[in-house]
Protein backbone atom coordinates (compact mmCIF):
# COMPACT_ATOMS: atom_id res chain seq x y z
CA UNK A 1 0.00 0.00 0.00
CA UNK A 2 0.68 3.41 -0.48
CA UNK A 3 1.38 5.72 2.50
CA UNK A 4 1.34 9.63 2.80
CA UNK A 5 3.61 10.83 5.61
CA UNK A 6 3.01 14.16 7.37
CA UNK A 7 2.73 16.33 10.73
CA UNK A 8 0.13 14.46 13.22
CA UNK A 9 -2.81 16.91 13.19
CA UNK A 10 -4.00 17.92 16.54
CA UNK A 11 -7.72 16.48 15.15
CA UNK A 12 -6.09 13.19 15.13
CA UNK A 13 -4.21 12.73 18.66
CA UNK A 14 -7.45 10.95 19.64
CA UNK A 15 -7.24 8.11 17.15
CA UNK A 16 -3.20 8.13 17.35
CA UNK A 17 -3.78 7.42 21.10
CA UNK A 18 -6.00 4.76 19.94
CA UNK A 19 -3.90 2.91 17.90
CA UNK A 20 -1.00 3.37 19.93
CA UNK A 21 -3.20 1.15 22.94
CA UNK A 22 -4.20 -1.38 20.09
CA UNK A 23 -1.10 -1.53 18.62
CA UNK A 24 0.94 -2.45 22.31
CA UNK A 25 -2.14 -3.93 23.40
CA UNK A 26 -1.93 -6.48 20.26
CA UNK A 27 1.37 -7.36 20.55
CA UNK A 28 1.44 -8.23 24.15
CA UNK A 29 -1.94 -10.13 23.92
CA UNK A 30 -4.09 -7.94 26.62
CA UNK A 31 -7.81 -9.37 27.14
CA UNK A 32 -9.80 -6.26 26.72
CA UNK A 33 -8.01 -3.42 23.97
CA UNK A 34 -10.96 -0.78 24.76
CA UNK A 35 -9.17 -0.55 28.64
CA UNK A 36 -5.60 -1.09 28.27
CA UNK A 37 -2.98 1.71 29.23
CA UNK A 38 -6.13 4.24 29.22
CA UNK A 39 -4.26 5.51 32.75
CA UNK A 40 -1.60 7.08 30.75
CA UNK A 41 -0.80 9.41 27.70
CA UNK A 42 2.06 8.88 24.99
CA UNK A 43 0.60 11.70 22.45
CA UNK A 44 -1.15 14.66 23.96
CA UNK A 45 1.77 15.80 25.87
CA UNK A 46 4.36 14.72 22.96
CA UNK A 47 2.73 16.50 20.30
CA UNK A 48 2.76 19.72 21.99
CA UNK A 49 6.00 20.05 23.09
CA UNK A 50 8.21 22.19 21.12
CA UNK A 51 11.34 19.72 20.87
CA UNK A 52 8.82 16.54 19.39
CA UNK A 53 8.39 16.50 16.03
CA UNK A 54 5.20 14.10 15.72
CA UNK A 55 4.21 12.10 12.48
CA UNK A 56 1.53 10.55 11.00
CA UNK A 57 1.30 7.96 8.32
CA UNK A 58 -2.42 7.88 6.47
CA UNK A 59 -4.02 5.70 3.95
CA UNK A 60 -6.51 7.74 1.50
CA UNK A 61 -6.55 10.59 4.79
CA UNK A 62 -7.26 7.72 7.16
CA UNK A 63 -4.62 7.68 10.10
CA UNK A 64 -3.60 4.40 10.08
CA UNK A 65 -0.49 5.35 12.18
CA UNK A 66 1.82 7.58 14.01
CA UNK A 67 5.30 8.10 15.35
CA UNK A 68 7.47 10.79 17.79
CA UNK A 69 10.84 12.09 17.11
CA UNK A 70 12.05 13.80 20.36
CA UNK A 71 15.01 15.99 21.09
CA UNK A 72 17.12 16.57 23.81
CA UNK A 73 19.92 18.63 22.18
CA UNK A 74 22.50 16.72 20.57
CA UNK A 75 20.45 13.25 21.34
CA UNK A 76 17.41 11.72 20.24
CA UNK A 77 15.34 8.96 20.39
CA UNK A 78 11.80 7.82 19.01
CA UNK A 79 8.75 6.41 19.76
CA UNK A 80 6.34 4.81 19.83
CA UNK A 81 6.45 3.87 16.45
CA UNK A 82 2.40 2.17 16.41
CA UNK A 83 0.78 1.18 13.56
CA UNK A 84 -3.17 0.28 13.54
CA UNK A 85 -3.12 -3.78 13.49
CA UNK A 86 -5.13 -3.47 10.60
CA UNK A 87 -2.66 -2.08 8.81
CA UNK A 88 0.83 -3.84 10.06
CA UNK A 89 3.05 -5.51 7.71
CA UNK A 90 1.65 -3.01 4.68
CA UNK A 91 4.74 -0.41 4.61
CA UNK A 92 3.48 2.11 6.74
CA UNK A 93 6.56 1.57 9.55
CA UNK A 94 8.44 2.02 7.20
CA UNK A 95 7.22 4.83 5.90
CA UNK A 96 7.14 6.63 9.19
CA UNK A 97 10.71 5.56 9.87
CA UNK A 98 11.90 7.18 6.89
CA UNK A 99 10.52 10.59 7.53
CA UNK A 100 11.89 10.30 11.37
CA UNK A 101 15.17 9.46 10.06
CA UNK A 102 14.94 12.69 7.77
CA UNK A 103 14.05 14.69 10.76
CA UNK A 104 16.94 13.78 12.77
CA UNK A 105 19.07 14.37 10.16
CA UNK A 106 17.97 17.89 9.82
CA UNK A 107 18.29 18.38 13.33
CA UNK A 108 22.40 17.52 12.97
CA UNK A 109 21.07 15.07 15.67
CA UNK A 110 24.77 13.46 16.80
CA UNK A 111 23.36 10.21 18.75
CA UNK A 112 19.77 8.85 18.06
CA UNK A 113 18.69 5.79 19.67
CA UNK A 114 15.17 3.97 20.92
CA UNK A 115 13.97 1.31 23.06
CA UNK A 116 12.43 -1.95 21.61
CA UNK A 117 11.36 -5.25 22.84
CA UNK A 118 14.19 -7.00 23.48
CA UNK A 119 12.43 -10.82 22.60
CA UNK A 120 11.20 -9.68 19.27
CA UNK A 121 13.12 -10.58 16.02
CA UNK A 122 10.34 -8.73 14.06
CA UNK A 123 11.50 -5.36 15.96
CA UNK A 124 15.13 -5.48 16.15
CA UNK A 125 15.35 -6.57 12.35
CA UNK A 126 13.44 -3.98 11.43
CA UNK A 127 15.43 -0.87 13.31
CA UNK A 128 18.30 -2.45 12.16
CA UNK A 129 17.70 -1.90 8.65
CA UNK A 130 17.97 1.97 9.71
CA UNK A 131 21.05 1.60 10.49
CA UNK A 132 20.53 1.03 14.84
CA UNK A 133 22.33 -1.66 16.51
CA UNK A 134 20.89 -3.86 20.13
CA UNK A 135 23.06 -3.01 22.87
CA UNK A 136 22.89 -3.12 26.23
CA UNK A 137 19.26 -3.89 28.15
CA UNK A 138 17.53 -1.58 29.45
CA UNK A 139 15.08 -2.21 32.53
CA UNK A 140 11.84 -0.22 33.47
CA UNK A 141 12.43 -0.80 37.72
CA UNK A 142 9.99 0.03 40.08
CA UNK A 143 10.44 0.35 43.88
CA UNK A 144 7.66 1.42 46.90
CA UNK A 145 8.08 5.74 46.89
CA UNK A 146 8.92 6.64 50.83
CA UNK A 147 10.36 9.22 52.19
CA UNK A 148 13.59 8.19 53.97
CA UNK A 149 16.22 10.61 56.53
CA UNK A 150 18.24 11.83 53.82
CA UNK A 151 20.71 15.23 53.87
CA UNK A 152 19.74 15.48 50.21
CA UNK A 153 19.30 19.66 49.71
CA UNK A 154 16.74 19.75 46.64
CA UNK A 155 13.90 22.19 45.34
CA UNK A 156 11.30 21.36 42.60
CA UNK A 157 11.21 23.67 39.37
CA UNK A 158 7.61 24.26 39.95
CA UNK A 159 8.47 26.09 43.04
CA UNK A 160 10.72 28.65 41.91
CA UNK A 161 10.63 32.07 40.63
CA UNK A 162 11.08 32.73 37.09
CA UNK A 163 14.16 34.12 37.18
CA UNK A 164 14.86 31.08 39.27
CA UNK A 165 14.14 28.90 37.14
CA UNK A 166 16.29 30.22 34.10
CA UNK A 167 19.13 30.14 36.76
CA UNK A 168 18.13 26.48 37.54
CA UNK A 169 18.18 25.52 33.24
CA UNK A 170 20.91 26.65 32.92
CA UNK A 171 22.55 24.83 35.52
CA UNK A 172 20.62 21.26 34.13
CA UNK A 173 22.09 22.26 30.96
CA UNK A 174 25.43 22.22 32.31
CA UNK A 175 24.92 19.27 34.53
CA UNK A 176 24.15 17.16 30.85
CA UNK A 177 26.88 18.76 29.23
CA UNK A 178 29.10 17.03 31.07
CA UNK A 179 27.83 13.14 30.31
CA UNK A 180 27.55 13.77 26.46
CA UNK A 181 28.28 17.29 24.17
CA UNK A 182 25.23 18.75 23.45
CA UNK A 183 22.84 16.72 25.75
CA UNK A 184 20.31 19.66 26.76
CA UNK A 185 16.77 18.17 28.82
CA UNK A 186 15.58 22.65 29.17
CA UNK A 187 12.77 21.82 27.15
CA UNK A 188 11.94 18.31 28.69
CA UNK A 189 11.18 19.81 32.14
CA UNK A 190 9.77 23.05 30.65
CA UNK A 191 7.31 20.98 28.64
CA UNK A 192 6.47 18.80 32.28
CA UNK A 193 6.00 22.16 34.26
CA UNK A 194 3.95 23.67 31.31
CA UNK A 195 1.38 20.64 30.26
CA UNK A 196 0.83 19.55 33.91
CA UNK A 197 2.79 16.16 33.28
CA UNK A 198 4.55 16.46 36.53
CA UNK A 199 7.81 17.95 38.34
CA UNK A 200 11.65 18.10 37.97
CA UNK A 201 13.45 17.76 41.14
CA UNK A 202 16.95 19.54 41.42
CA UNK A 203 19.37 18.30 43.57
CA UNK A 204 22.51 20.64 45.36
CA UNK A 205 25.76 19.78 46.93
CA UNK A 206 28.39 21.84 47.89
CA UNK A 207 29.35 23.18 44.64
CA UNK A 208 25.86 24.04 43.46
CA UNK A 209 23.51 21.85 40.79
CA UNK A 210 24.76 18.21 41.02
CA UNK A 211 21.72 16.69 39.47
CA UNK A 212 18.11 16.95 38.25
CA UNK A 213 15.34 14.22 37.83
CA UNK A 214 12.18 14.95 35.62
CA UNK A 215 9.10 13.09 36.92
CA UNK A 216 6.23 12.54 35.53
CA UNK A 217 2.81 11.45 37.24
CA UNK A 218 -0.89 11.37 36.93
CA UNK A 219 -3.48 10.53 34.24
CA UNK A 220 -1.98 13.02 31.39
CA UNK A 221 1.42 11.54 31.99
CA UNK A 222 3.34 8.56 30.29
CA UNK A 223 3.70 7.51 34.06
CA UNK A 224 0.60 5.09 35.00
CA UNK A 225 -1.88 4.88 37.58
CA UNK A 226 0.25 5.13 41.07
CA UNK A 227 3.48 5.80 39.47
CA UNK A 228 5.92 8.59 39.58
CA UNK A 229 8.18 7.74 36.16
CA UNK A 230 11.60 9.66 36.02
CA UNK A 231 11.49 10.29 32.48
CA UNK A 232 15.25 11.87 32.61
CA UNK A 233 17.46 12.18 35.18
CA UNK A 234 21.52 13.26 35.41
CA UNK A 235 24.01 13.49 37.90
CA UNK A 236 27.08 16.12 37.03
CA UNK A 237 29.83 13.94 36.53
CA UNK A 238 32.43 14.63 39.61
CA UNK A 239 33.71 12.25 41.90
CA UNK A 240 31.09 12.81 44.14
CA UNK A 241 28.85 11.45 41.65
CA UNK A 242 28.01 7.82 43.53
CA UNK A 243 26.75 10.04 46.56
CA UNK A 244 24.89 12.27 43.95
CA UNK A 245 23.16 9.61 42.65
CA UNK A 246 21.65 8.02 45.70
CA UNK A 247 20.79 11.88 46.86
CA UNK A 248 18.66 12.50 44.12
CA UNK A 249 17.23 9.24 44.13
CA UNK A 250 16.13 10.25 47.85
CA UNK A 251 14.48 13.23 46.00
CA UNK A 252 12.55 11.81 43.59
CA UNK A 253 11.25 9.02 46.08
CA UNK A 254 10.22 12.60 48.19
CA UNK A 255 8.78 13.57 44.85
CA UNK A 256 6.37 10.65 43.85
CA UNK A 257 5.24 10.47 47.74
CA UNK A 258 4.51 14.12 48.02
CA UNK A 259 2.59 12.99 44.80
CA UNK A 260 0.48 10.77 46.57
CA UNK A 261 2.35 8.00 43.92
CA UNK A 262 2.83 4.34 45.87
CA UNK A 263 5.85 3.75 43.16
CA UNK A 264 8.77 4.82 41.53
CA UNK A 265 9.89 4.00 38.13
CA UNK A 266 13.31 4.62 36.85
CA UNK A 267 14.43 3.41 33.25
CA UNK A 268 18.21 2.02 33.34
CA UNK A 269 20.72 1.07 30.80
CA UNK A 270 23.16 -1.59 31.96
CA UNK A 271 25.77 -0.29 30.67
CA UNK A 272 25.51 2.04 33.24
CA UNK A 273 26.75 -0.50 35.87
CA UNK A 274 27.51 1.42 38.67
CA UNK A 275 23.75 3.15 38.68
CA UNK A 276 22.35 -0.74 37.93
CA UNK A 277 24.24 -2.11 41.06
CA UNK A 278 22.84 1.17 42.97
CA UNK A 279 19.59 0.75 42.13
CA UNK A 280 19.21 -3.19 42.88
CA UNK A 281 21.31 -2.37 46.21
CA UNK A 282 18.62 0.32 46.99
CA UNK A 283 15.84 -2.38 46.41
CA UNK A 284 14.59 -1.60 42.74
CA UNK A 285 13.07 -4.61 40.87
CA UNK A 286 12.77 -5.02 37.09
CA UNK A 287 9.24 -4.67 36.16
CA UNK A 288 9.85 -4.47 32.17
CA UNK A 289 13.21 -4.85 30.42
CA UNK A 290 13.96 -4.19 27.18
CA UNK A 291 16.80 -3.23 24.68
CA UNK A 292 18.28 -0.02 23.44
CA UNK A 293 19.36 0.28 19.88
CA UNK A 294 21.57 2.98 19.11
CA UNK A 295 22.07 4.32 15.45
CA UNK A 296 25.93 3.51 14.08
CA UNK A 297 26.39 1.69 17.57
CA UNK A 298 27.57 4.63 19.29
CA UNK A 299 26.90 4.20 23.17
CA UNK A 300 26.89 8.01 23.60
CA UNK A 301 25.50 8.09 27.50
CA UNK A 302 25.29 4.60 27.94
CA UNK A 303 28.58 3.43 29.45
CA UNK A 304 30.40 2.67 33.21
CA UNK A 305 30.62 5.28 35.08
CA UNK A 306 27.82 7.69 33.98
CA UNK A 307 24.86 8.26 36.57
CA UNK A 308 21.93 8.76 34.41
CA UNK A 309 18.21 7.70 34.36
CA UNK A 310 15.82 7.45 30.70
CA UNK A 311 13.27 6.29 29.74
CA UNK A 312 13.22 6.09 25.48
CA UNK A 313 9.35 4.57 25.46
């Protein structure tokens, strides 16, 4: 079939969100399509933030699919990539993969990756054909949010003044810049603040911004009923950055129970092996692992000794 390839129109974010539930609803093999992941949202907030380029792919002006380039700076990643089950195996993944590709390419985009299922042959084949390579896993891990004694000094964007908060940007911006050139989450957590999607919590040590986690919760998030998801978070890499870490985990535990959220979820590359081992030492379980493919097999943030938290869904 033929597909025509073009901006998602905000009359369509509806159906897209549709499709995207049938689509991972299919695959998995969910009872009841109508009610799955309806406690979350992977397009409203997406499509209106300014560093998301979101596409659809039609048949005769029928959406039949959609996909969302995001990024952060000199990185991006994309997803989800759905297609309406109607309409898989037809071309129309590929079609939308092709006009992402084009869009990171205009971007000067330096490392673009995405996360995949890490069983499926039908997946990995297919990203690979663009040029992305499987790497290391990556695991969705969940923990119970509580507060615990903690010296952790930390403020949430929300709370701050505007001038405050440019201060505070910049200073994320800086505390990125120093894991990959280029890696720049400003309009991640102003997009969270803005749409209602949650909070960023920034974490302080001695020698000012050490680290920032953006969370999101709450029934227009990506999160899930009862979750608090850190969709990015970095620690400044210093040799204090093993002590960062576990502070600003304390923070974003404070975060999802001043949220009223029973559980934190944290994504985690394992080739980040220090953060794994700190996270299963703090008592985080796997609740969904996957893989992350990175284009030209570059492992831009994804290696030892980086603290970082994503989550590429």
């Amino acid at each position: 079939m033929n597909f025509v390839v073009d901006r998602l129109r905000e009359s369509e974010l509806a159906e897209a969100a549709r499709i995207v539930r049938h689509a991972f609803g299919t695959f998995i093999g969910v009872p009841d399509l109508d009610t799955f992941w309806t406690d979350r949202d992977y397009v409203h907030g997406r499509w209106r933030a300014p560093h998301v380029a979101a596409f659809a792919a039609r048949s005769d002006d029928r959406l039949v699919g959609s996909n969302f380039a995001v990024r952060w700076g000199s990185v991006g990643y994309f997803g989800p990539l759905t297609v309406d089950p109607a309409f898989q195996g037809q071309g129309a993944s590929h079609a939308l993969l092709a006009r992402t590709m084009d869009a990171f390419d205009a971007w000067g985009t330096h490392q673009v990756g995405l996360f995949t299922f890490a069983h499926s042959a039908k997946h990995v084949g297919l990203y690979q054909k663009y040029g992305f390579h499987a790497r290391f896993l990556t695991a969705v891990m969940a923990t119970p949010a509580v507060r615990r004694p903690s010296n952790a000094a930390w403020t949430r964007f929300s709370a701050l003044a505007p001038a405050e908060r440019e201060e505070a940007l910049r200073a994320c911006r800086d505390v990125a810049e120093t894991l990959y050139p280029g890696l720049d989450l400003t309009d991640e957590i102003r997009t969270v603040t803005a749409e209602g999607l949650g909070d960023t919590v920034i974490v302080e040590n001695a020698q000012g911004v050490a680290a920032f986690a953006i969370g999101h919760y709450g029934p227009r998030s990506e999160a899930g009923a009862g979750n608090c998801l850190i969709k990015f978070g970095a620690v400044r890499d210093t040799p204090t950055a093993g002590q960062d870490f576990l502070n600003l985990l304390d923070a974003a535990e404070a975060l999802a129970a001043d949220a009223g959220m029973p559980t934190l979820l944290v994504g985690m590359n394992l080739a980040r092996i220090e953060a794994y081992r700190q996270l299963v030492a703090r008592g985080f379980r796997t609740a969904i692992q996957g893989v992350a493919m990175h284009r030209g097999n570059e492992p831009g943030y994804c290696r030892p000794g980086i603290y970082v938290i994503d989550d590429w869904r």
